[in-house]
N, C-alpha and C. Protein backbone atom coordinates (compact mmCIF):
# COMPACT_ATOMS: atom_id res chain seq x y z
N UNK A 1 0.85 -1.19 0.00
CA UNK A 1 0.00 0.00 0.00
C UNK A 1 0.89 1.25 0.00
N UNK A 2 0.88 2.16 -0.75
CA UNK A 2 1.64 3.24 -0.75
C UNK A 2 1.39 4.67 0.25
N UNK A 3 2.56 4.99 0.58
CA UNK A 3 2.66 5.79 1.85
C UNK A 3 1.81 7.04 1.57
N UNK A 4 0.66 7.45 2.50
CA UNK A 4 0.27 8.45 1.95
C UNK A 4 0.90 9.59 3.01
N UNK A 5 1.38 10.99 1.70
CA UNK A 5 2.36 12.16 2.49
C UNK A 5 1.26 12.89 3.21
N UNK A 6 1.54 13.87 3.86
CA UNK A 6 0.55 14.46 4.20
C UNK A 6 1.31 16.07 3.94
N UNK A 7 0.85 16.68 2.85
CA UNK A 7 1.91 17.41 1.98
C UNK A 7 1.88 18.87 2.83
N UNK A 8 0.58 19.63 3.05
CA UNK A 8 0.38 20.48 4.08
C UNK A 8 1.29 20.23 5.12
N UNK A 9 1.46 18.86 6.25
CA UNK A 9 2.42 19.05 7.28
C UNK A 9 3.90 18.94 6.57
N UNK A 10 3.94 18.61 5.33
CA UNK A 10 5.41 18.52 4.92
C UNK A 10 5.86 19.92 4.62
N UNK A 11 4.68 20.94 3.68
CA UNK A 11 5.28 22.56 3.92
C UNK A 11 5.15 23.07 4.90
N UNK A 12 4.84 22.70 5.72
CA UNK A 12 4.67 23.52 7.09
C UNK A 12 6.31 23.08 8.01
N UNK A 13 6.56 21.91 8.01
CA UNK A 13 7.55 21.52 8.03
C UNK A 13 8.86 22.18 7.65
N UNK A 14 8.87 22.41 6.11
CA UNK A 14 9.81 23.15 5.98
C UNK A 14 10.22 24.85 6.06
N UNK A 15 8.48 25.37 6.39
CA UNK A 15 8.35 26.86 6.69
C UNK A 15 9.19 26.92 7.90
N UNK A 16 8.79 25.93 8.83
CA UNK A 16 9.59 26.19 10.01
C UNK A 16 10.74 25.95 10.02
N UNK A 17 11.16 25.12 9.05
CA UNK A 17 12.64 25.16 8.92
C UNK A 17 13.74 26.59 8.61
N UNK A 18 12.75 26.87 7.71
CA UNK A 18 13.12 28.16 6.98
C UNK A 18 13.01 29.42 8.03
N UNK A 19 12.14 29.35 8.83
CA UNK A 19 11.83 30.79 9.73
C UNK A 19 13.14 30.11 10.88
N UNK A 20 13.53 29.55 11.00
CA UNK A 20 14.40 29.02 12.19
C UNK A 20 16.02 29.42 11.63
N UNK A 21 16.29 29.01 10.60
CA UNK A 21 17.36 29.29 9.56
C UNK A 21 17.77 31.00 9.93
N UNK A 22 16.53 31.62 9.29
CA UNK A 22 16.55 32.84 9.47
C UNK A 22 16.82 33.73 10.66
N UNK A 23 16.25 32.81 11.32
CA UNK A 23 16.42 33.79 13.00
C UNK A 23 17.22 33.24 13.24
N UNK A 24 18.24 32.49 13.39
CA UNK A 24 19.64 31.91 13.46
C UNK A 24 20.23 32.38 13.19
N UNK A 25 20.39 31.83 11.59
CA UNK A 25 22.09 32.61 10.64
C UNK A 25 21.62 33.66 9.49
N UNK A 26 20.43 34.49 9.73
CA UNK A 26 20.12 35.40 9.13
C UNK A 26 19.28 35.15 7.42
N UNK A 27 18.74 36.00 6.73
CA UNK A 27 17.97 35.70 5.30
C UNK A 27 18.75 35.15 4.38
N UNK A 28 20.19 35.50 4.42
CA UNK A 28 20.83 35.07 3.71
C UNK A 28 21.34 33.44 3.36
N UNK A 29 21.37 33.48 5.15
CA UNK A 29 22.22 31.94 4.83
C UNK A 29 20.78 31.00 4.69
N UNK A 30 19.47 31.33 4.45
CA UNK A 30 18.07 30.57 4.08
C UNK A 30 17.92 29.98 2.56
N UNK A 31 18.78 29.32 2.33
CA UNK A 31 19.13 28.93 1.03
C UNK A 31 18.66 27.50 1.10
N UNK A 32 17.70 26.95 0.01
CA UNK A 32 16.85 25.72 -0.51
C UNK A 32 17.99 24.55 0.55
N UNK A 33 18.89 24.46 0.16
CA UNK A 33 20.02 23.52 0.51
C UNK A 33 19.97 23.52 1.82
N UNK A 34 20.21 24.77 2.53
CA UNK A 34 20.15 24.76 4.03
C UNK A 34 18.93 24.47 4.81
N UNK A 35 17.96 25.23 3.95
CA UNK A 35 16.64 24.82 5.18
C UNK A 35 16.42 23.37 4.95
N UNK A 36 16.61 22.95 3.41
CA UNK A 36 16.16 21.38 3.25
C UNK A 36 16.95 20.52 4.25
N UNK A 37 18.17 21.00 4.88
CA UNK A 37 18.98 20.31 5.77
C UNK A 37 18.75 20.58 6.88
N UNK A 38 18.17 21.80 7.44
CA UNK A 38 17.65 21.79 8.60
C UNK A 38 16.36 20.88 8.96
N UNK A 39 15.68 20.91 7.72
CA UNK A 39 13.87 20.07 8.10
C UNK A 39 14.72 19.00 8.37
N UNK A 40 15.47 18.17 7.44
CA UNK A 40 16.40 16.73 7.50
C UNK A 40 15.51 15.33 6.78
N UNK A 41 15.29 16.92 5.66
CA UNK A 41 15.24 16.45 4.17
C UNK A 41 16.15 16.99 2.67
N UNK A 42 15.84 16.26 1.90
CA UNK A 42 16.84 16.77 1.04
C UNK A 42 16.60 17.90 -0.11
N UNK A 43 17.49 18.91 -0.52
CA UNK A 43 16.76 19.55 -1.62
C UNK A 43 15.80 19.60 -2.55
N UNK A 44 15.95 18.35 -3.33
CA UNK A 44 14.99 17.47 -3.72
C UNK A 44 13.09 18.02 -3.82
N UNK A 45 13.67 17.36 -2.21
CA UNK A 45 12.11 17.24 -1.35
C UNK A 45 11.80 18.17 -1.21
N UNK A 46 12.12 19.40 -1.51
CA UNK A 46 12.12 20.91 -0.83
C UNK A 46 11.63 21.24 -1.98
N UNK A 47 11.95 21.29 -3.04
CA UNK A 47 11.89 21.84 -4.44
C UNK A 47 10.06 21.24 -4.97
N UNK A 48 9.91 20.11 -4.55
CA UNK A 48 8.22 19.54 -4.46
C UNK A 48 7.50 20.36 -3.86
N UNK A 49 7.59 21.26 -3.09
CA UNK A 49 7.22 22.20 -2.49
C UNK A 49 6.83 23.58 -2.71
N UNK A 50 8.26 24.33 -3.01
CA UNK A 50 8.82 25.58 -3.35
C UNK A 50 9.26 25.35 -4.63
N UNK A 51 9.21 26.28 -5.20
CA UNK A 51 9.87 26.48 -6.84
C UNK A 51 11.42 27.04 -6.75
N UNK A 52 11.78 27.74 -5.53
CA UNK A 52 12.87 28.44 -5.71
C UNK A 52 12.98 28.82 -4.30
N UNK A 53 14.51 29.40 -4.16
CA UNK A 53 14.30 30.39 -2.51
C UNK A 53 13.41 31.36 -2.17
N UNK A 54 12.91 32.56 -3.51
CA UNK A 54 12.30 33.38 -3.39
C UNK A 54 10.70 32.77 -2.47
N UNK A 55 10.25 31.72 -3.27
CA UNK A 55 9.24 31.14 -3.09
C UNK A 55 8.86 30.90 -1.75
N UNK A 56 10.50 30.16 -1.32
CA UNK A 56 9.87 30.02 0.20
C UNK A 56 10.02 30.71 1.14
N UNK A 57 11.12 31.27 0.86
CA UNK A 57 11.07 32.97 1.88
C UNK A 57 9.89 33.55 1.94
N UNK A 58 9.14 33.74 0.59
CA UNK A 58 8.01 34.32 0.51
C UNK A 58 6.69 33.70 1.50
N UNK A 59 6.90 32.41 1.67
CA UNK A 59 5.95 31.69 2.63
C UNK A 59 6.76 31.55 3.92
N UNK A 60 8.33 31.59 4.38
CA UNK A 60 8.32 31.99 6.01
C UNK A 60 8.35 33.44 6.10
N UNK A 61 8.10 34.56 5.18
CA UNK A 61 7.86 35.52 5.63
C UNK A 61 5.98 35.60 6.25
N UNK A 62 5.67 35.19 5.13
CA UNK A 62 4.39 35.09 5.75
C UNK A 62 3.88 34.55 7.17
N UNK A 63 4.26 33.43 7.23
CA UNK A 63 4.30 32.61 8.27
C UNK A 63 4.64 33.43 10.04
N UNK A 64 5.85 34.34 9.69
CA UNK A 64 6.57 34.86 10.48
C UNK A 64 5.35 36.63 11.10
N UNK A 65 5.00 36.77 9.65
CA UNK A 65 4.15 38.20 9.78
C UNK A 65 2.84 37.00 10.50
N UNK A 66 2.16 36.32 10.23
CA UNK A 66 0.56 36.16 10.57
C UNK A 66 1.21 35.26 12.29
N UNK A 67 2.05 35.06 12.56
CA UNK A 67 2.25 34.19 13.86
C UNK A 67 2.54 35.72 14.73
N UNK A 68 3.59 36.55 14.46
CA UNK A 68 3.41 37.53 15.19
C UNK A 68 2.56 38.70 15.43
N UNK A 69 1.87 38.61 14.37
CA UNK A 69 1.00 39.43 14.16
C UNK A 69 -0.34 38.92 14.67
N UNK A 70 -0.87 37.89 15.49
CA UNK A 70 -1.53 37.03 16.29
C UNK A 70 -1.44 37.20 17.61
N UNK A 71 -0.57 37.44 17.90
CA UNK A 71 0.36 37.46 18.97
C UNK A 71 -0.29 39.24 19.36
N UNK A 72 0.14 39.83 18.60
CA UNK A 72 0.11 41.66 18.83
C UNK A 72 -1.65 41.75 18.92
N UNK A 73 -2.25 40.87 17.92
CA UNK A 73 -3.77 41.56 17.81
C UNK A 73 -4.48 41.03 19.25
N UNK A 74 -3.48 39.87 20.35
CA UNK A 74 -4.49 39.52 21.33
C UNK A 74 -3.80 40.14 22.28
N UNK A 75 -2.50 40.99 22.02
CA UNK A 75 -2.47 41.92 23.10
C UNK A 75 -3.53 43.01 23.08
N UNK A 76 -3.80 42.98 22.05
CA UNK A 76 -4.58 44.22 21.53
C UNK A 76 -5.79 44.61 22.51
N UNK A 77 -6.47 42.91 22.26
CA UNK A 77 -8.08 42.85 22.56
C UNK A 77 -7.40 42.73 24.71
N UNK A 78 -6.36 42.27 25.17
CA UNK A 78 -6.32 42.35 26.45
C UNK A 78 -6.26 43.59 26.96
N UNK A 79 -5.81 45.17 26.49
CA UNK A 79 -5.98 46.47 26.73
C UNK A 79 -7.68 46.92 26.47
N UNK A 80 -8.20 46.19 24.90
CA UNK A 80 -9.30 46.78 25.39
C UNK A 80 -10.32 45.81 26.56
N UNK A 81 -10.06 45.03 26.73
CA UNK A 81 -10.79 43.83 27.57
C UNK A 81 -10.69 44.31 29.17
N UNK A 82 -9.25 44.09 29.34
CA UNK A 82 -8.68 43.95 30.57
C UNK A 82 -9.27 44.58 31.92
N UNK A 83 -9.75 44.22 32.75
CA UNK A 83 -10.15 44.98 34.28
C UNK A 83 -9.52 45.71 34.82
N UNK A 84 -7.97 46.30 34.44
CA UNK A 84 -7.51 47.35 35.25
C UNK A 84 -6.51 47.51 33.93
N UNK A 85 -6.71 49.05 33.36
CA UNK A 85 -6.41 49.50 32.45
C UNK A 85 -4.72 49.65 32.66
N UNK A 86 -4.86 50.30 33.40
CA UNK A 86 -2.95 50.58 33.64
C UNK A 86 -2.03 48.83 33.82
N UNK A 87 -2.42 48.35 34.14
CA UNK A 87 -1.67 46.78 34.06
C UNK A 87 -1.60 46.36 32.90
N UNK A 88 -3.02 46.56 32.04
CA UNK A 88 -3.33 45.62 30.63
C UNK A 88 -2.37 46.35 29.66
N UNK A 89 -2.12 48.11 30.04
CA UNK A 89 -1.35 48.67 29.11
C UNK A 89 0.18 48.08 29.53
N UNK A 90 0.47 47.58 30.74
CA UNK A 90 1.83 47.20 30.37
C UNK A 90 2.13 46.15 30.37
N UNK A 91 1.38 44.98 30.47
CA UNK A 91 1.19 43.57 30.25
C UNK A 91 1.32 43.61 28.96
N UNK A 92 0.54 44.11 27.76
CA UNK A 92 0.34 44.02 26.73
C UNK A 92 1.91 44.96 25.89
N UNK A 93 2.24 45.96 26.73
CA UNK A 93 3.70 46.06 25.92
C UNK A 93 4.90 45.08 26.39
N UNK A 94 4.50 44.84 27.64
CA UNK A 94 6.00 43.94 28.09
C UNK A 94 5.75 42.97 26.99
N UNK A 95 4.29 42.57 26.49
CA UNK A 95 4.42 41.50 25.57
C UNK A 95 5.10 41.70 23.66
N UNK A 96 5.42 42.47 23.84
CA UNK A 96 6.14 42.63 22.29
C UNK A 96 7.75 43.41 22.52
N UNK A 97 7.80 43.12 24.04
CA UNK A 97 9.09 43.84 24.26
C UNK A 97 10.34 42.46 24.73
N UNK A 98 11.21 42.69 24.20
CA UNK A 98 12.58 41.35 24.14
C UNK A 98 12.84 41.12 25.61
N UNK A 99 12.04 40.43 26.06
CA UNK A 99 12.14 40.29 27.50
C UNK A 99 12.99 39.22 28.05
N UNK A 100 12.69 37.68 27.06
CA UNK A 100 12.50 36.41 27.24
C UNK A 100 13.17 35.55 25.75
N UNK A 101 13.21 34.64 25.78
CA UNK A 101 13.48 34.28 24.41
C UNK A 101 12.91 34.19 23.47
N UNK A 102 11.45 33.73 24.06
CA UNK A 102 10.08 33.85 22.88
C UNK A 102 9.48 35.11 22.56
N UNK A 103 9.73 36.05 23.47
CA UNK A 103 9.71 37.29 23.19
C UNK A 103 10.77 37.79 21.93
N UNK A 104 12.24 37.60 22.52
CA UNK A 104 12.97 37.84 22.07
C UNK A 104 13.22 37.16 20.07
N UNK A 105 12.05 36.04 19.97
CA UNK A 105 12.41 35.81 18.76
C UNK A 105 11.21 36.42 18.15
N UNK A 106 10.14 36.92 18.45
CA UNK A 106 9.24 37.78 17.86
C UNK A 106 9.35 38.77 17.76
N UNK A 107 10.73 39.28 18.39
CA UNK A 107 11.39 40.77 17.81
C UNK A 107 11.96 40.60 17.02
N UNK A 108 12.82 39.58 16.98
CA UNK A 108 14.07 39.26 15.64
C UNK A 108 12.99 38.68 14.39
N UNK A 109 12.04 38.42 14.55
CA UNK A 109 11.18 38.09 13.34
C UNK A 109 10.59 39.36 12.41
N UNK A 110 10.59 40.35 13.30
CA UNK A 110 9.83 41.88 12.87
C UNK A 110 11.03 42.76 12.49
N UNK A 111 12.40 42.44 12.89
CA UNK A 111 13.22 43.23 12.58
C UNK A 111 13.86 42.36 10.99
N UNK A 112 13.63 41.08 11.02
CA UNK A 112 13.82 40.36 9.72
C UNK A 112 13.43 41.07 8.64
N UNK A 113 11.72 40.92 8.98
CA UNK A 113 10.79 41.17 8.35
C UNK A 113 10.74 42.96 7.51
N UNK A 114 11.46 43.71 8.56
CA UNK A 114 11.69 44.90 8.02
C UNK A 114 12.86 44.76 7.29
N UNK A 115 13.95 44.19 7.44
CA UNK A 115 15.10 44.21 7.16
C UNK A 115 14.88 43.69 5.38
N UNK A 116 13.92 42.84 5.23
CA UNK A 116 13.53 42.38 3.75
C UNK A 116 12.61 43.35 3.18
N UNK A 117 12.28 44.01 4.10
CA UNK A 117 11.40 45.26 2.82
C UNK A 117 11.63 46.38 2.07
N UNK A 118 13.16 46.25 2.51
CA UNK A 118 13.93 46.75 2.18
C UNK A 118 14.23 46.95 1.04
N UNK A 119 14.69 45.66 0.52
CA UNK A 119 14.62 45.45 -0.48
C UNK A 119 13.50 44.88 -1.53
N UNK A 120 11.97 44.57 -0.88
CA UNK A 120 10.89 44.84 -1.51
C UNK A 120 10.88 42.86 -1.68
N UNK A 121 11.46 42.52 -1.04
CA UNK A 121 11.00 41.17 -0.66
C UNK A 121 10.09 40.35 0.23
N UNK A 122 9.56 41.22 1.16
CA UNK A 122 8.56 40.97 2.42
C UNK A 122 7.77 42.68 2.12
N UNK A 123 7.38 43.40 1.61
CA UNK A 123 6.57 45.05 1.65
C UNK A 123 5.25 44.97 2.07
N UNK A 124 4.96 43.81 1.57
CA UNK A 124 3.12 43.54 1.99
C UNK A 124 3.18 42.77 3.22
N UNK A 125 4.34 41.76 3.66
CA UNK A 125 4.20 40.94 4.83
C UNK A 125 4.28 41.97 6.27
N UNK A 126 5.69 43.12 5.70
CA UNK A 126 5.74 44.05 6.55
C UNK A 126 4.62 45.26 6.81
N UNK A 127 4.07 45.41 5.78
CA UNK A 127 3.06 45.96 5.84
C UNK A 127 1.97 45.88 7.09
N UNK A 128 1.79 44.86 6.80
CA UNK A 128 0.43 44.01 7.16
C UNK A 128 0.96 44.08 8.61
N UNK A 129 2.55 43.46 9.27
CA UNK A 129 2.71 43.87 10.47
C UNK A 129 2.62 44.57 11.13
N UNK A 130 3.13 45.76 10.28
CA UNK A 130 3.03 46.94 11.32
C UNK A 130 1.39 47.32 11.52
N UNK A 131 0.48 47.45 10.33
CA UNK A 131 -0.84 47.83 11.02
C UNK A 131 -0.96 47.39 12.05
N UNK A 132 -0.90 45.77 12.28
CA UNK A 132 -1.22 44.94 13.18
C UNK A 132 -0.53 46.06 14.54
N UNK A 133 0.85 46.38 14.76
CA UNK A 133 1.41 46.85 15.59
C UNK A 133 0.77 47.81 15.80
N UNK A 134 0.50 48.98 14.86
CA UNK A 134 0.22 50.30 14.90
C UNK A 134 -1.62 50.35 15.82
N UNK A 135 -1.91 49.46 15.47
CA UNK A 135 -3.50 49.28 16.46
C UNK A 135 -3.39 48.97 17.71
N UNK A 136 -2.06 47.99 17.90
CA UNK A 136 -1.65 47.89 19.38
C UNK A 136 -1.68 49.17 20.13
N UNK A 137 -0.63 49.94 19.76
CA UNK A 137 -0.22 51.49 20.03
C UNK A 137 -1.53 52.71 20.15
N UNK A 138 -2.59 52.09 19.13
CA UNK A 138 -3.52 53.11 19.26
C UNK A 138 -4.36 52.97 20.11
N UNK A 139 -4.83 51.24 20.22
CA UNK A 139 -5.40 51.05 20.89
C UNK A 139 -4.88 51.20 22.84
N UNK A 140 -4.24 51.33 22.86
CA UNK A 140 -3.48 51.50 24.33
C UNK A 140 -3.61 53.28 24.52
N UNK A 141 -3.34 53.70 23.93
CA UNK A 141 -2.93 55.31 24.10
C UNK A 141 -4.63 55.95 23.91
N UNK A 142 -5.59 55.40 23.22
CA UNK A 142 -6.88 56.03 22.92
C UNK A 142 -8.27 55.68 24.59
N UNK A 143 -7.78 54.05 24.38
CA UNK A 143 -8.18 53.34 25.71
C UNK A 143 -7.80 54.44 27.21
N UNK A 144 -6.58 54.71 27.32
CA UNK A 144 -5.93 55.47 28.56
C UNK A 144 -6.66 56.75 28.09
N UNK A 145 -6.74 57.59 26.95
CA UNK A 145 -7.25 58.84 26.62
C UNK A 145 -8.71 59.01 27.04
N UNK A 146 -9.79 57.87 26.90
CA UNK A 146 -11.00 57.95 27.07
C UNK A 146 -10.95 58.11 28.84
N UNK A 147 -10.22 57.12 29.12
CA UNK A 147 -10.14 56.67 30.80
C UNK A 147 -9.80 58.37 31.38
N UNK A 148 -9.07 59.16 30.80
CA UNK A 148 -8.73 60.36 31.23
C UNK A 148 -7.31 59.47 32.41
N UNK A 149 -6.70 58.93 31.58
CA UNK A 149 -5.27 58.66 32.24
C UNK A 149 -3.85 59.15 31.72
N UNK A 150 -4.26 59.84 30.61
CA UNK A 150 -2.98 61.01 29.73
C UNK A 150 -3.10 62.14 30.05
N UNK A 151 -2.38 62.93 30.03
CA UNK A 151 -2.11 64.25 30.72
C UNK A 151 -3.22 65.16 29.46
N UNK A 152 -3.55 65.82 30.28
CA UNK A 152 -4.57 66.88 29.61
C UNK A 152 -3.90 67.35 28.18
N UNK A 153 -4.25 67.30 27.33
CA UNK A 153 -4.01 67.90 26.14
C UNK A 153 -3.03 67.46 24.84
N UNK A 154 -2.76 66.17 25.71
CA UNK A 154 -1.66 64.55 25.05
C UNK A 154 -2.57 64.19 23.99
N UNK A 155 -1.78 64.57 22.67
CA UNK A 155 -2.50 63.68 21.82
C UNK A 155 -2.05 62.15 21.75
N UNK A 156 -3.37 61.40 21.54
CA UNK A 156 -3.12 59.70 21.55
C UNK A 156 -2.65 59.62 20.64
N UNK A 157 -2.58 60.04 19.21
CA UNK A 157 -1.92 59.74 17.99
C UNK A 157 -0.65 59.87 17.86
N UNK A 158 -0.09 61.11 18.49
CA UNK A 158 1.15 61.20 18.53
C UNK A 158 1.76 60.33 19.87
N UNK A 159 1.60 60.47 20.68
CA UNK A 159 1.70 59.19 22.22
C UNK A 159 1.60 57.94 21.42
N UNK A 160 0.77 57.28 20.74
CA UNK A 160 1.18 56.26 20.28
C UNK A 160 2.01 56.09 19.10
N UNK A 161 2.44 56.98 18.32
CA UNK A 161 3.37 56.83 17.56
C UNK A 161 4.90 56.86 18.24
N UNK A 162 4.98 57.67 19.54
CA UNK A 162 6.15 57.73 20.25
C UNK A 162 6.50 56.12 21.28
N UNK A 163 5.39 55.79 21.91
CA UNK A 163 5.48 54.75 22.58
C UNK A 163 5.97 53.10 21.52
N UNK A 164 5.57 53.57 19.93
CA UNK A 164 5.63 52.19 19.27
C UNK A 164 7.26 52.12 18.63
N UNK A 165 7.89 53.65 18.61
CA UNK A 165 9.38 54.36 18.48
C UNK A 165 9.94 53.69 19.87
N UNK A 166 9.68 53.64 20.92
CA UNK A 166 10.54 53.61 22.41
C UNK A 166 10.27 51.69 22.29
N UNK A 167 9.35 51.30 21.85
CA UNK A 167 9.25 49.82 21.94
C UNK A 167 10.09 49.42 20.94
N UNK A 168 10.44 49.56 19.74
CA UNK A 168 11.03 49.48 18.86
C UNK A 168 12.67 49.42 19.42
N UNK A 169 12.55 50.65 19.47
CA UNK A 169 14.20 50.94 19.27
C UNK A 169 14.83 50.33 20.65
N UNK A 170 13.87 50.01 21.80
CA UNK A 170 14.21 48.97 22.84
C UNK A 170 14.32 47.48 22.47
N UNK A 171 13.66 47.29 21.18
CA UNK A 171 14.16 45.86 21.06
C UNK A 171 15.19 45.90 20.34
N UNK A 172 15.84 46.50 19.54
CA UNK A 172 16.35 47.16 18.80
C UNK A 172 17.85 46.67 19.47
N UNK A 173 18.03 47.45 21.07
CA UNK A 173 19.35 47.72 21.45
C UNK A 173 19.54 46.25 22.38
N UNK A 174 18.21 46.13 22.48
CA UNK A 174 18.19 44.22 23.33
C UNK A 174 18.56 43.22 22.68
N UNK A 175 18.46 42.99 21.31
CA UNK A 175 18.48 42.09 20.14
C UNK A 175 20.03 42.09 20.17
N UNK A 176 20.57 43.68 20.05
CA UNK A 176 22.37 43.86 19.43
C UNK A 176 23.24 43.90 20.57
N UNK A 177 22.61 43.44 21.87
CA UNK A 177 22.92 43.32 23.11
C UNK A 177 23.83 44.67 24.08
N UNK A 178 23.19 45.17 22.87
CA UNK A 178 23.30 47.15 23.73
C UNK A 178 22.88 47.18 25.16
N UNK A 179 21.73 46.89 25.58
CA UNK A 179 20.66 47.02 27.12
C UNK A 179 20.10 45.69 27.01
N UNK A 180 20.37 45.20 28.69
CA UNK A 180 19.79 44.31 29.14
C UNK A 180 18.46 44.17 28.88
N UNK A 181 17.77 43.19 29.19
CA UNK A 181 16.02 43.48 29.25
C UNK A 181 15.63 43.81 30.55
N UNK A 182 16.20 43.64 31.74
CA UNK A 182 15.90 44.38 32.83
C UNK A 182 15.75 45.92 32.82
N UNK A 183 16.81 46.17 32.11
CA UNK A 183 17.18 48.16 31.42
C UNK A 183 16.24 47.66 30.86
N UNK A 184 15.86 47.23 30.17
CA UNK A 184 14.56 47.99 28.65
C UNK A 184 13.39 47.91 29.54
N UNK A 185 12.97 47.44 30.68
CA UNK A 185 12.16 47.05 31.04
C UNK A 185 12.32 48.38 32.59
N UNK A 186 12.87 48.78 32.81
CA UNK A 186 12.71 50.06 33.54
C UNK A 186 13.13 51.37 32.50
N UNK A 187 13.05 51.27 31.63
CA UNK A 187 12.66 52.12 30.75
C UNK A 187 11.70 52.96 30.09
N UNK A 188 11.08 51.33 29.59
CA UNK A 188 9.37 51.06 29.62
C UNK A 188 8.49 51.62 30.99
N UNK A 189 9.04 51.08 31.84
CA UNK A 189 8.26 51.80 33.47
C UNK A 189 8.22 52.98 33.47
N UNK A 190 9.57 53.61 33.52
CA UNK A 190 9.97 54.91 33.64
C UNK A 190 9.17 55.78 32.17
N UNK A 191 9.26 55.69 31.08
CA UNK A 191 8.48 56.13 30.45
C UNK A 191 6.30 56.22 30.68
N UNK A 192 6.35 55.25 31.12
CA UNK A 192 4.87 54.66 31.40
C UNK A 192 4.56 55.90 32.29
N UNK A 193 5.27 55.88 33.38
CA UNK A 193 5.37 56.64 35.01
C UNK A 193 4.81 58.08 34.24
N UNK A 194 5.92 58.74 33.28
CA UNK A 194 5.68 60.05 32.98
C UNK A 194 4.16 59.97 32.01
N UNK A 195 3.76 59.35 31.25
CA UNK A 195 2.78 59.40 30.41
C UNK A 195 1.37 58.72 30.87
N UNK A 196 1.18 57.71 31.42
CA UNK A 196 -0.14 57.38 32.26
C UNK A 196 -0.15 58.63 34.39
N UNK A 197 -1.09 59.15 34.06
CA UNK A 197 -1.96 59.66 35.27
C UNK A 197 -2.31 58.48 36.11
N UNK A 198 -1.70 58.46 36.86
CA UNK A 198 -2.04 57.14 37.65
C UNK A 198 -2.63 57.70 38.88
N UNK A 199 -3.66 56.77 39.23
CA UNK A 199 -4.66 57.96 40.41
C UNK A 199 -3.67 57.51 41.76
N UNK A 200 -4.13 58.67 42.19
CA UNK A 200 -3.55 58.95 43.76
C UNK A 200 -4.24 57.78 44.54
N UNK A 201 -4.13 57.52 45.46
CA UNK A 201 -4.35 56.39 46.28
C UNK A 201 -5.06 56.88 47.10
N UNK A 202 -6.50 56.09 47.64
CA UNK A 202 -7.27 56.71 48.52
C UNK A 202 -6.75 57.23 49.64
């Protein structure tokens, strides 16, 4: 009786090979040959798949944008959800900030991801991320604005364009092992401190 493949878990298989490659030894060294040796299959088998490198970059970029970008939209809904607004806003940034390792590889996936749009190889994957991000940011800064927890006359648009700059460029210096994540993470506080109104205590 002949083996039946199950071809879906076999590209999925090698997406992850390929997004692993990448966050390792970078876009470059993600070459048909290498990821097919990482899954621990052969080129071959890879090529049944993918037509070319472009091809499958093009599917772990994807892969890489809709997994993190999953990730950002349910921080999203925990700021607007959440029972105590000032926690959910920093629960929900500690969560896209290089804290941890799984943290830390969903930054190196977004800085990939920019790093290829560069050259117009990921533009729509990156795209699509950042909205995802950019709603995080709005949604946090508009949420605190309604609450009357921003300083009188703070615009949320610009507050969240600054807060998604300070998250950024904190993963930024965490990734190139500039600042600890303890530093990025009293950073984040210390910024929070000046920009959320936090009520006085009965």
């Amino acid at each position: 009786m002949p083996r039946i493949v199950d071809h879906r878990r076999r590209r999925r298989e090698f997406v992850e090979a390929a997004r692993r490659v990448i966050l390792r030894d970078g876009i470059d060294r993600a070459t048909v040959r290498n990821v097919a040796s990482e899954a621990g299959w052969s080129a071959g088998a890879l090529r049944h798949y993918f037509l070319n490198k472009d091809d499958l970059l093009a599917a772990a970029t994807r892969f890489l944008t809709e997994a993190t970008a999953a990730s950002t939209e349910q921080s999203t809904e925990q700021v607007s959800n959440g029972p105590a607004l000032q926690d959910a806003t920093r629960a929900a940034l500690c969560s896209v900030l290089a804290l941890d390792e799984p943290r830390r590889e969903k930054a190196a996936a977004w800085l990939v991801l920019a790093g290829c749009s560069l050259v117009d190889c990921a533009s729509g994957e990156c795209e699509a991320l950042l909205d995802a991000q950019r709603r995080l940011y709005l949604t946090i800064t508009h949420e605190l604005a309604e609450a009357s927890l921003l300083p009188v006359g703070c615009d949320p648009e610009a507050e969240a364009a600054r807060l998604h700059a300070l998250v950024d460029g904190l993963n930024v210096h965490v990734l190139t092992g500039r600042v600890r994540s303890d530093a990025a993470l009293k950073i984040l506080d210390d910024h929070l401190a000046g920009m959320i109104r936090w009520p006085s205590p009965p």
